[in-house]
Structure formats: C-alpha cells, structure tokens
N, C-alpha and C. Protein backbone atom coordinates (compact mmCIF):
# COMPACT_ATOMS: atom_id res chain seq x y z
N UNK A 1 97.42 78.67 93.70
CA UNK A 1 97.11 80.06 93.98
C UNK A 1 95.63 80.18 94.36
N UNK A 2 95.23 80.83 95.40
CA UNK A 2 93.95 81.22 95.90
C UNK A 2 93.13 82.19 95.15
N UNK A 3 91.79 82.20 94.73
CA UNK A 3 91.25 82.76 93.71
C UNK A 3 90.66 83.57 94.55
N UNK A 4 91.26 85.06 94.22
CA UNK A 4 90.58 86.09 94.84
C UNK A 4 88.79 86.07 95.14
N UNK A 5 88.14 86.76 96.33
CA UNK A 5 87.22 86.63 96.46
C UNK A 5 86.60 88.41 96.05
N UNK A 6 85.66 88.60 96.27
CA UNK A 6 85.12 90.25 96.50
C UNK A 6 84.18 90.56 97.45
N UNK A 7 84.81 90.95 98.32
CA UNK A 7 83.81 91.50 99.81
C UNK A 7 83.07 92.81 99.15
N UNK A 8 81.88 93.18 99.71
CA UNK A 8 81.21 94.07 100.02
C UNK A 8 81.16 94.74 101.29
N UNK A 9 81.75 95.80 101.94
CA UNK A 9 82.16 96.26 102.90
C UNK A 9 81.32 97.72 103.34
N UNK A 10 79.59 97.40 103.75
CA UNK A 10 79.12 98.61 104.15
C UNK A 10 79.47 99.46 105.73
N UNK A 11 79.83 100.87 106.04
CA UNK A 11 79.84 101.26 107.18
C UNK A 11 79.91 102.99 107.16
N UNK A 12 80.64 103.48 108.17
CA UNK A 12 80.88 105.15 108.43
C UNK A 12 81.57 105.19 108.78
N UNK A 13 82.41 106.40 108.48
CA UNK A 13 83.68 107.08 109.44
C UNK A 13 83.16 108.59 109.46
N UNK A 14 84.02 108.97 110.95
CA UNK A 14 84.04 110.71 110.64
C UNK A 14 84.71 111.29 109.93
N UNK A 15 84.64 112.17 109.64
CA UNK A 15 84.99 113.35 108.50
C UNK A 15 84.79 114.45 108.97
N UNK A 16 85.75 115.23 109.59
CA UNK A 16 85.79 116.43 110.04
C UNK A 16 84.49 116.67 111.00
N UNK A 17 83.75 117.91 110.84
CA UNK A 17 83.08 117.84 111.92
C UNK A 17 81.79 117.48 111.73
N UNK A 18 81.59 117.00 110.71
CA UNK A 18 80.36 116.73 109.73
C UNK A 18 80.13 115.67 111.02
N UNK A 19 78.68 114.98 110.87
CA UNK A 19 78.51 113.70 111.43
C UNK A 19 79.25 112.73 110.14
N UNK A 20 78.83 111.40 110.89
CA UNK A 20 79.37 110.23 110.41
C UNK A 20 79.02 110.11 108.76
N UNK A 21 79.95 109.41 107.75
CA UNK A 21 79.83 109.72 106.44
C UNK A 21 79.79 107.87 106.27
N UNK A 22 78.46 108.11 105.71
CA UNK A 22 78.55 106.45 105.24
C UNK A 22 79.00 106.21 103.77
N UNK A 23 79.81 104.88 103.80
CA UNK A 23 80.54 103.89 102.63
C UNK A 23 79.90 102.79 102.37
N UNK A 24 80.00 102.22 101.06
CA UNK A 24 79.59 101.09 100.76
C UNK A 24 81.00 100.76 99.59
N UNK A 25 81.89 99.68 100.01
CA UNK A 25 83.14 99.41 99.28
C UNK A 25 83.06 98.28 98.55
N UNK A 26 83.44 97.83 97.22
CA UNK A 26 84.10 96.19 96.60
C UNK A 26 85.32 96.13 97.00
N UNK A 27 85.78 95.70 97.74
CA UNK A 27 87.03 95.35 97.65
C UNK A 27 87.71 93.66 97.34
N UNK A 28 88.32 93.25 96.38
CA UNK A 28 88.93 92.12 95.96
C UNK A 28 89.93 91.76 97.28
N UNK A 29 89.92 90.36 97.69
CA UNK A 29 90.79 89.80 98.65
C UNK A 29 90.49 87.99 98.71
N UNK A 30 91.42 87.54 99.55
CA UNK A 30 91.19 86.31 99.73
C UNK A 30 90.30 85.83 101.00
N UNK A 31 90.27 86.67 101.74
CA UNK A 31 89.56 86.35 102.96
C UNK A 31 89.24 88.05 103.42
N UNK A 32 88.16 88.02 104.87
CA UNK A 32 87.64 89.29 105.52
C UNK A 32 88.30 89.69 105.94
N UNK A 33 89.22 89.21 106.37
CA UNK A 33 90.33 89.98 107.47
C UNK A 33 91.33 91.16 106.35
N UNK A 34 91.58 90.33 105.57
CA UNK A 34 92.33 91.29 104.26
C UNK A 34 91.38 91.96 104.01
N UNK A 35 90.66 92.31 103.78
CA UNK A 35 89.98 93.22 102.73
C UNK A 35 89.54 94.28 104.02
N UNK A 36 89.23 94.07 105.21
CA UNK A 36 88.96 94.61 106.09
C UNK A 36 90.11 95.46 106.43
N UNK A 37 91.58 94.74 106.00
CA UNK A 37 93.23 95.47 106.58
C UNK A 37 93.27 96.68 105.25
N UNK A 38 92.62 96.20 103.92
CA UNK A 38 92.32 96.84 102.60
C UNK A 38 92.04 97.99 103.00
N UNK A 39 90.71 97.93 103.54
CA UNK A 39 89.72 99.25 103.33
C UNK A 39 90.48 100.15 104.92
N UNK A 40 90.64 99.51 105.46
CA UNK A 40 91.12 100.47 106.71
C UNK A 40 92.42 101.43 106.10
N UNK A 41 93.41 100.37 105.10
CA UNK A 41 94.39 101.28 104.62
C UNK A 41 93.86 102.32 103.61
N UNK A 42 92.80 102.22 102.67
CA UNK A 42 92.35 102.87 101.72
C UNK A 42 91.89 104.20 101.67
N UNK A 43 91.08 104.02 103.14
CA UNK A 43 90.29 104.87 103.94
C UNK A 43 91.50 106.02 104.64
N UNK A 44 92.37 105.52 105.16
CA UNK A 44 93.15 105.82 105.95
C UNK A 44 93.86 106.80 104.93
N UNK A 45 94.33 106.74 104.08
CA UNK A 45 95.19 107.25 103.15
C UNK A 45 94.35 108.17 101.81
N UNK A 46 92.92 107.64 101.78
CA UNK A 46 92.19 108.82 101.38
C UNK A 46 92.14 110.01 101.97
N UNK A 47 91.37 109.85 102.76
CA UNK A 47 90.52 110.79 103.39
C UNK A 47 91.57 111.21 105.34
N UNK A 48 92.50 110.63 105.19
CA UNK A 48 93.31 110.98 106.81
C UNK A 48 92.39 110.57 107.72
N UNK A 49 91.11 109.23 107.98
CA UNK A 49 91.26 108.66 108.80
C UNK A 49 92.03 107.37 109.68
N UNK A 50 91.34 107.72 110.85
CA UNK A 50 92.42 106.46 111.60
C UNK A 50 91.76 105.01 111.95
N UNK A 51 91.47 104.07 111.74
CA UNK A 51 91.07 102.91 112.13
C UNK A 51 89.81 102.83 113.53
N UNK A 52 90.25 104.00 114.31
CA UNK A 52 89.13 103.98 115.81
C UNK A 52 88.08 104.99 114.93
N UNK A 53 88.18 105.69 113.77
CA UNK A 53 87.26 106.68 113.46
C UNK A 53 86.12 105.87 112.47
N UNK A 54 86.54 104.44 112.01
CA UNK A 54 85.60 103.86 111.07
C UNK A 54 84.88 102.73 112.09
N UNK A 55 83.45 102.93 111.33
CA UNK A 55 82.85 101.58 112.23
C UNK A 55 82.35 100.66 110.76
N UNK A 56 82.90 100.08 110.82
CA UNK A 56 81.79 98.38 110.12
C UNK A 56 80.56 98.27 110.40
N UNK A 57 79.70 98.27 109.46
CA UNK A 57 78.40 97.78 109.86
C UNK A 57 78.31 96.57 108.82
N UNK A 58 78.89 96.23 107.97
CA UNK A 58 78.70 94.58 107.48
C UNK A 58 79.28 94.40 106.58
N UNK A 59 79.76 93.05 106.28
CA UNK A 59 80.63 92.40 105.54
C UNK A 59 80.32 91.35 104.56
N UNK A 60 80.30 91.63 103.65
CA UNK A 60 80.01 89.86 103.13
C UNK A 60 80.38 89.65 101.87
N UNK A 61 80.70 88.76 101.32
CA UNK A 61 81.12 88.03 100.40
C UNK A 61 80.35 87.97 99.31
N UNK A 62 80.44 88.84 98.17
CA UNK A 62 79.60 88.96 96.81
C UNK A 62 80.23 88.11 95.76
N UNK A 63 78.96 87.94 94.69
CA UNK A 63 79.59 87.71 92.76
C UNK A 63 80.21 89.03 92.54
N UNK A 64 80.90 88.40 92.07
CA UNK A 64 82.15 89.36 91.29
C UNK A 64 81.08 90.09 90.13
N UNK A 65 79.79 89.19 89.35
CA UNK A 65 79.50 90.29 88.72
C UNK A 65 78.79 91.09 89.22
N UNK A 66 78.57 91.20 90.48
CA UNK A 66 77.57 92.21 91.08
C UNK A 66 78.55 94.01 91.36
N UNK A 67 80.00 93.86 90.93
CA UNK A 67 80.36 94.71 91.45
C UNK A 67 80.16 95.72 89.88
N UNK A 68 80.17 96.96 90.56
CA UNK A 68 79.61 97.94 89.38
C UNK A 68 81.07 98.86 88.83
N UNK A 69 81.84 98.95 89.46
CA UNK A 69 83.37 99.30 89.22
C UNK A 69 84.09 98.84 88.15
N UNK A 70 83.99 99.74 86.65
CA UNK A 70 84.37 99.06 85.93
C UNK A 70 86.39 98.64 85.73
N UNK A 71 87.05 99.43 86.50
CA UNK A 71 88.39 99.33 86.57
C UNK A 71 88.19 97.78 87.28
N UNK A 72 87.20 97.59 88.73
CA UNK A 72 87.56 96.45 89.75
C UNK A 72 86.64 95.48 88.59
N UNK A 73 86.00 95.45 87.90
CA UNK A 73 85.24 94.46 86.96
C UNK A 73 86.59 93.99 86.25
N UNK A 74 87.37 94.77 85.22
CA UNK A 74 88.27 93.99 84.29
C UNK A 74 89.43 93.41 85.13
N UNK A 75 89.86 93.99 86.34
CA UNK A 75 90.35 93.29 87.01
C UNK A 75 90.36 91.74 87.40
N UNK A 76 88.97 92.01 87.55
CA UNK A 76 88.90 90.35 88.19
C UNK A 76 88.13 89.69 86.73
N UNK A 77 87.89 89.96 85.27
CA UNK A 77 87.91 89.38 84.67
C UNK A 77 86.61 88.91 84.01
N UNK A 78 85.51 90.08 84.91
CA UNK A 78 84.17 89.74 84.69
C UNK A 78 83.56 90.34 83.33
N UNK A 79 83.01 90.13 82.25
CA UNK A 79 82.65 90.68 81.19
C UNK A 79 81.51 91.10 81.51
C-alpha cells in the first residue's frame, strides 16, 4: 500500500462578482495529479465552482506535521 503524501495547494477562484478569492489547501493524496482531481472536486462542490474558474498558483509536497488541520492531523496520524 502507498503511504499517503500531503500536498499544499496555494491559488484563486472566482466567487461571484467579487474579484478572485485566494486558497491555501492540505490536501492528503498519493501523488499531484490526485490531490489536484481532490481540490478541484472540493472546490467544486463547496462553493459551485467549475474547474476553468480556479487557477493554481503552486503545488508542493509538505511534512505532514506542518499541516495545522486538526481533523487532517489525526488522520494521517501526526501527534
């Protein structure tokens, strides 16, 4: 079994007529492409955007204890 990783996923989407609303996400996955299919569904189903309305501005691969989420902390097991 592949040991989950935890991306850090900073960027913006629109939100009504506001300008662009910036995110900064943890999301748990095995690779970028998942966690990237993650947050597009997350996003998507929050807030009713669509995939052309979010832009990425960076991706990368964190310690699990850097994430501050204490539900996504016991998850992955970090004390």
């Amino acid at each position: 079994m592949v040991e989950p990783k935890v991306f850090k996923i900073k960027g913006t989407f629109r939100m009504g007529d506001n300008p662009r609303q910036p995110f900064t996400r943890y999301v748990p996955a095995t690779s970028d492409e998942e966690a990237l299919e993650k947050l597009y569904s997350d996003l998507g189903s929050e807030h009713g955007v669509k995939r052309t309305e979010i832009e990425i501005h960076e991706i990368t691969e964190v310690d699990p204890s850097e994430v501050e989420d204490p539900t996504l902390r016991e998850l992955l097991g970090v004390e």
